[in-house]
Protein backbone atom coordinates (compact mmCIF):
# COMPACT_ATOMS: atom_id res chain seq x y z
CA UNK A 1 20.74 9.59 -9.96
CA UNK A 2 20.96 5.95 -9.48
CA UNK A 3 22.25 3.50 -11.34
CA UNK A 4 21.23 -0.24 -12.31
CA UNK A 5 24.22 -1.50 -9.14
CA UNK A 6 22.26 1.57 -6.53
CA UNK A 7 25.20 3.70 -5.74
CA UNK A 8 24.11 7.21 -6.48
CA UNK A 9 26.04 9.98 -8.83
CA UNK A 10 25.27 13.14 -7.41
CA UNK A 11 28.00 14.70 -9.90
CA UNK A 12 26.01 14.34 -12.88
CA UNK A 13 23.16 15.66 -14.77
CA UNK A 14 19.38 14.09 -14.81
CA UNK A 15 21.33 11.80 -17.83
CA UNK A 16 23.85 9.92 -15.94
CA UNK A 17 26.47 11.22 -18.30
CA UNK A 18 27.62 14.72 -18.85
CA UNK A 19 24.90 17.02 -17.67
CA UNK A 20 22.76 17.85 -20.98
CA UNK A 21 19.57 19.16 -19.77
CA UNK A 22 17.08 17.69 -21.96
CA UNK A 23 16.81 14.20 -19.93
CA UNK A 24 18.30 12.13 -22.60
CA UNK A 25 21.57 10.03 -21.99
CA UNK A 26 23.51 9.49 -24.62
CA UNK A 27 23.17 6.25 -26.65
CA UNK A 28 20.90 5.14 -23.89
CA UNK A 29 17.85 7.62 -24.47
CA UNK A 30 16.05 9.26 -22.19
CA UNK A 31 16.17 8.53 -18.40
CA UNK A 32 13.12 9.70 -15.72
CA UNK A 33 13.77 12.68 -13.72
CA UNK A 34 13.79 11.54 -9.93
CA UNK A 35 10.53 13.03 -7.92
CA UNK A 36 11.36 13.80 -4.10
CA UNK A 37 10.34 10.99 -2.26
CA UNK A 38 10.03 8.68 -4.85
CA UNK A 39 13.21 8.47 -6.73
CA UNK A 40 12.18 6.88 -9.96
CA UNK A 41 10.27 4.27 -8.50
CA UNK A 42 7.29 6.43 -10.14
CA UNK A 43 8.26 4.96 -13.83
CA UNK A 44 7.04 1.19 -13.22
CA UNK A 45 5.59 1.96 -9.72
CA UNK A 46 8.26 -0.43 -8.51
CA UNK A 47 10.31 -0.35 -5.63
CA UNK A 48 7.99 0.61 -3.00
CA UNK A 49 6.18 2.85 -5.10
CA UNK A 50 3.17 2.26 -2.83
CA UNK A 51 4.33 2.75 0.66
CA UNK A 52 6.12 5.49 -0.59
CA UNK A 53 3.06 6.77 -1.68
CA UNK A 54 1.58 6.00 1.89
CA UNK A 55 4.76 7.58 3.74
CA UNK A 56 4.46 10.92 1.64
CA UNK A 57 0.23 10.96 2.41
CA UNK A 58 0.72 10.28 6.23
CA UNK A 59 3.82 12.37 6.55
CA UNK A 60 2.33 15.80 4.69
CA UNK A 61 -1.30 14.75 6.92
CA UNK A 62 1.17 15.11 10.25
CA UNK A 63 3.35 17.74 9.37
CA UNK A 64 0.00 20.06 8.40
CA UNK A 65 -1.93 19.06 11.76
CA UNK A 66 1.66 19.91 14.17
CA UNK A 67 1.95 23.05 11.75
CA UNK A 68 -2.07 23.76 13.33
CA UNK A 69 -1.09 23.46 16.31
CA UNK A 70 2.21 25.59 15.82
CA UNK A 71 -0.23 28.07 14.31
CA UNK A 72 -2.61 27.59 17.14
CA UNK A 73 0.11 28.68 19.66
CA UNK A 74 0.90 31.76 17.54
CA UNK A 75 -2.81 32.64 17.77
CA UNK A 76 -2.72 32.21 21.66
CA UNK A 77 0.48 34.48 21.42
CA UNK A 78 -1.12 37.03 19.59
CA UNK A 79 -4.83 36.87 21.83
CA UNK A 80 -2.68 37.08 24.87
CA UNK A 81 -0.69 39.56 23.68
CA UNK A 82 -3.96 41.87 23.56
CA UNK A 83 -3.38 43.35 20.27
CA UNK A 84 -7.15 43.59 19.98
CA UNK A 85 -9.89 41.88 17.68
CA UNK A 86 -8.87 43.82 14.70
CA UNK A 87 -5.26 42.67 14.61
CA UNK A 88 -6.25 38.67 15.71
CA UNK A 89 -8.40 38.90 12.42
CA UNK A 90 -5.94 40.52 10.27
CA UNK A 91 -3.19 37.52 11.32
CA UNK A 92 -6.16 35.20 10.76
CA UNK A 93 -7.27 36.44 7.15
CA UNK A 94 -3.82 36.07 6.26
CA UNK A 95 -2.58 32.75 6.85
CA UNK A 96 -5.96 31.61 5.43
CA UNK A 97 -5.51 33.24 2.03
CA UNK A 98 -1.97 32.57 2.32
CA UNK A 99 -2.65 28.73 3.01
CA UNK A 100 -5.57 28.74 -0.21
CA UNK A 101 -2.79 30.29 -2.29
CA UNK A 102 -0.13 28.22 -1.31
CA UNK A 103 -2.63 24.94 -1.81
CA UNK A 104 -3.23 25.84 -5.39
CA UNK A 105 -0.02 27.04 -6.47
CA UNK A 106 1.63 23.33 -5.17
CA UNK A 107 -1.62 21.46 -6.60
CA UNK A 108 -1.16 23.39 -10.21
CA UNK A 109 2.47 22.97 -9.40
CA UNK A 110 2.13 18.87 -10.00
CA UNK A 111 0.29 19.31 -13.72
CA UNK A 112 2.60 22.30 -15.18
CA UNK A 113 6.31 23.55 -14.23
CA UNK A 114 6.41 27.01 -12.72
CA UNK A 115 7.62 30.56 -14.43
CA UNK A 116 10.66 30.85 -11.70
CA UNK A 117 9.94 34.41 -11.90
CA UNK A 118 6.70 34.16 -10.34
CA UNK A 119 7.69 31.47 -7.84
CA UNK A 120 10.24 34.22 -6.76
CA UNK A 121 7.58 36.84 -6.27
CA UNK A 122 5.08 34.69 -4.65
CA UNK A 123 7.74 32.74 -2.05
CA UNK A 124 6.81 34.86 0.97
CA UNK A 125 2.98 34.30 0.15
CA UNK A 126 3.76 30.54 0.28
CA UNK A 127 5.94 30.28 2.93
CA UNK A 128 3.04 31.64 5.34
CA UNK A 129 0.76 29.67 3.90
CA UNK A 130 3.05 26.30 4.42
CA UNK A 131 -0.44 24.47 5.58
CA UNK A 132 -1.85 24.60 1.99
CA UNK A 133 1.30 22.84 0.13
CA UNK A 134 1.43 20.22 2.91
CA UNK A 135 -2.56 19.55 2.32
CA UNK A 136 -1.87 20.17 -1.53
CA UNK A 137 1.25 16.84 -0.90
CA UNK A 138 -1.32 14.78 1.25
CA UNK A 139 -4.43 15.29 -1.68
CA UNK A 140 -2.24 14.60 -4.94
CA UNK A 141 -0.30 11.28 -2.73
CA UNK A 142 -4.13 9.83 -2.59
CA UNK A 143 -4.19 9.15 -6.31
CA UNK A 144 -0.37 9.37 -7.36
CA UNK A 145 2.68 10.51 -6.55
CA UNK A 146 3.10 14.46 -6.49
CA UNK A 147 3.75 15.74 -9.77
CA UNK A 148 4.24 11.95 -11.65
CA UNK A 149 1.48 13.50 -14.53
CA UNK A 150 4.12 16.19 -15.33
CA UNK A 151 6.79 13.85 -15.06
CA UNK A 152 5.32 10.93 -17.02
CA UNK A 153 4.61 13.17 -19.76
CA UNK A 154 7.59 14.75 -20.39
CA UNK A 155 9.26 11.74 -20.12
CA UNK A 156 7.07 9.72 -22.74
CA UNK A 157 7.49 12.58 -24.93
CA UNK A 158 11.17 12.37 -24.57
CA UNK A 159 11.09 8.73 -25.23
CA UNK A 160 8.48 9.18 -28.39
CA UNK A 161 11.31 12.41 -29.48
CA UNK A 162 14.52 9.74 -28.63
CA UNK A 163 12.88 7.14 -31.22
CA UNK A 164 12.09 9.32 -33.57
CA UNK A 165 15.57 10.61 -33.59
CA UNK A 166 17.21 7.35 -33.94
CA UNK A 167 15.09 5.06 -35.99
CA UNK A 168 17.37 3.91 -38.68
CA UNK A 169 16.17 4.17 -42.32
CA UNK A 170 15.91 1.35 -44.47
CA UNK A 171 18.09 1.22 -47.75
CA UNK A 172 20.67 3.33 -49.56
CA UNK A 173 18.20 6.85 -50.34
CA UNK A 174 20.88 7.77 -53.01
CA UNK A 175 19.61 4.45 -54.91
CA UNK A 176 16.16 5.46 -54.38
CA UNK A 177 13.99 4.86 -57.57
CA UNK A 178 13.13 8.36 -59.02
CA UNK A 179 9.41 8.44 -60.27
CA UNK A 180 8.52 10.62 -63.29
């Protein structure tokens, strides 16, 4: 996390402090939770916020089309191999449903966090289908940063929670005029 000088504190929690867990620092309230990529630049789109954004969007674009090609040579592999038609469309079936998969799972991914049970089960679908969460990264860095809804939200509910908690009250309530 990084502070108002810019050294980073990789010792501590998302709070700066003692690790808590629930984002809030103490006496201090709550602090954004840093997005890959973007730090928390996100907050105040600060920073570079934009060609950050345009880094993350041209980066994912390139690292899907070499990951074609890279696909494209495994294809060649298999065709030369001479498995037959049957197996070249089984490989071919796959990584497409494993790439639609993958592409929704990351794009539903940046609106709502993840059972980490189910992420478990489904890693080996989305690690074949690595071509959908790169395209899922280059779509959501068109319009914001990947998963800044998620984040923004939980952190203006943390801040709305924070005030809440410590808005002082006004007057003594033990002198409190009784009605009746």
């Amino acid at each position: 996390m990084s502070d108002e000088t810019g050294s980073t504190d990789t010792s501590a929690g998302p709070t700066g402090g003692a690790p808590r867990g629930d984002g809030v620092a103490p006496d201090r309230g709550p602090r954004p939770e840093p997005l890959r990529f973007f730090g928390t630049s996100w907050v105040h789109h600060d920073n570079g916020y934009a060609v950050r954004r345009a880094g993350v969007a041209v980066g994912s674009l390139a690292a899907a089309a070499v990951s074609c090609l890279v696909l494209r040579f495994a294809y060649d592999g298999i065709r030369i191999a001479g498995t037959g038609s049957f197996v070249t469309m089984l490989v071919i079936a796959m990584f497409a449903i494993c790439t639609a998969l993958a592409f929704r799972n990351t794009r539903d991914g940046f609106g709502v966090r993840h059972d980490p049970q189910r992420q478990a089960s489904l890693r080996g679908l989305l690690a074949i289908g690595f071509v959908g969460s790169l395209f899922a990264y280059f779509v959501r860095s068109l319009t914001e940063a990947p998963g800044e809804k998620l984040h923004r939200e939980e952190y203006e509910k943390a801040r709305e929670e924070h005030a809440r908690r410590t808005t002082r009250r006004t007057g003594d309530p033990s002198r409190k005029k009784r009605r009746g």
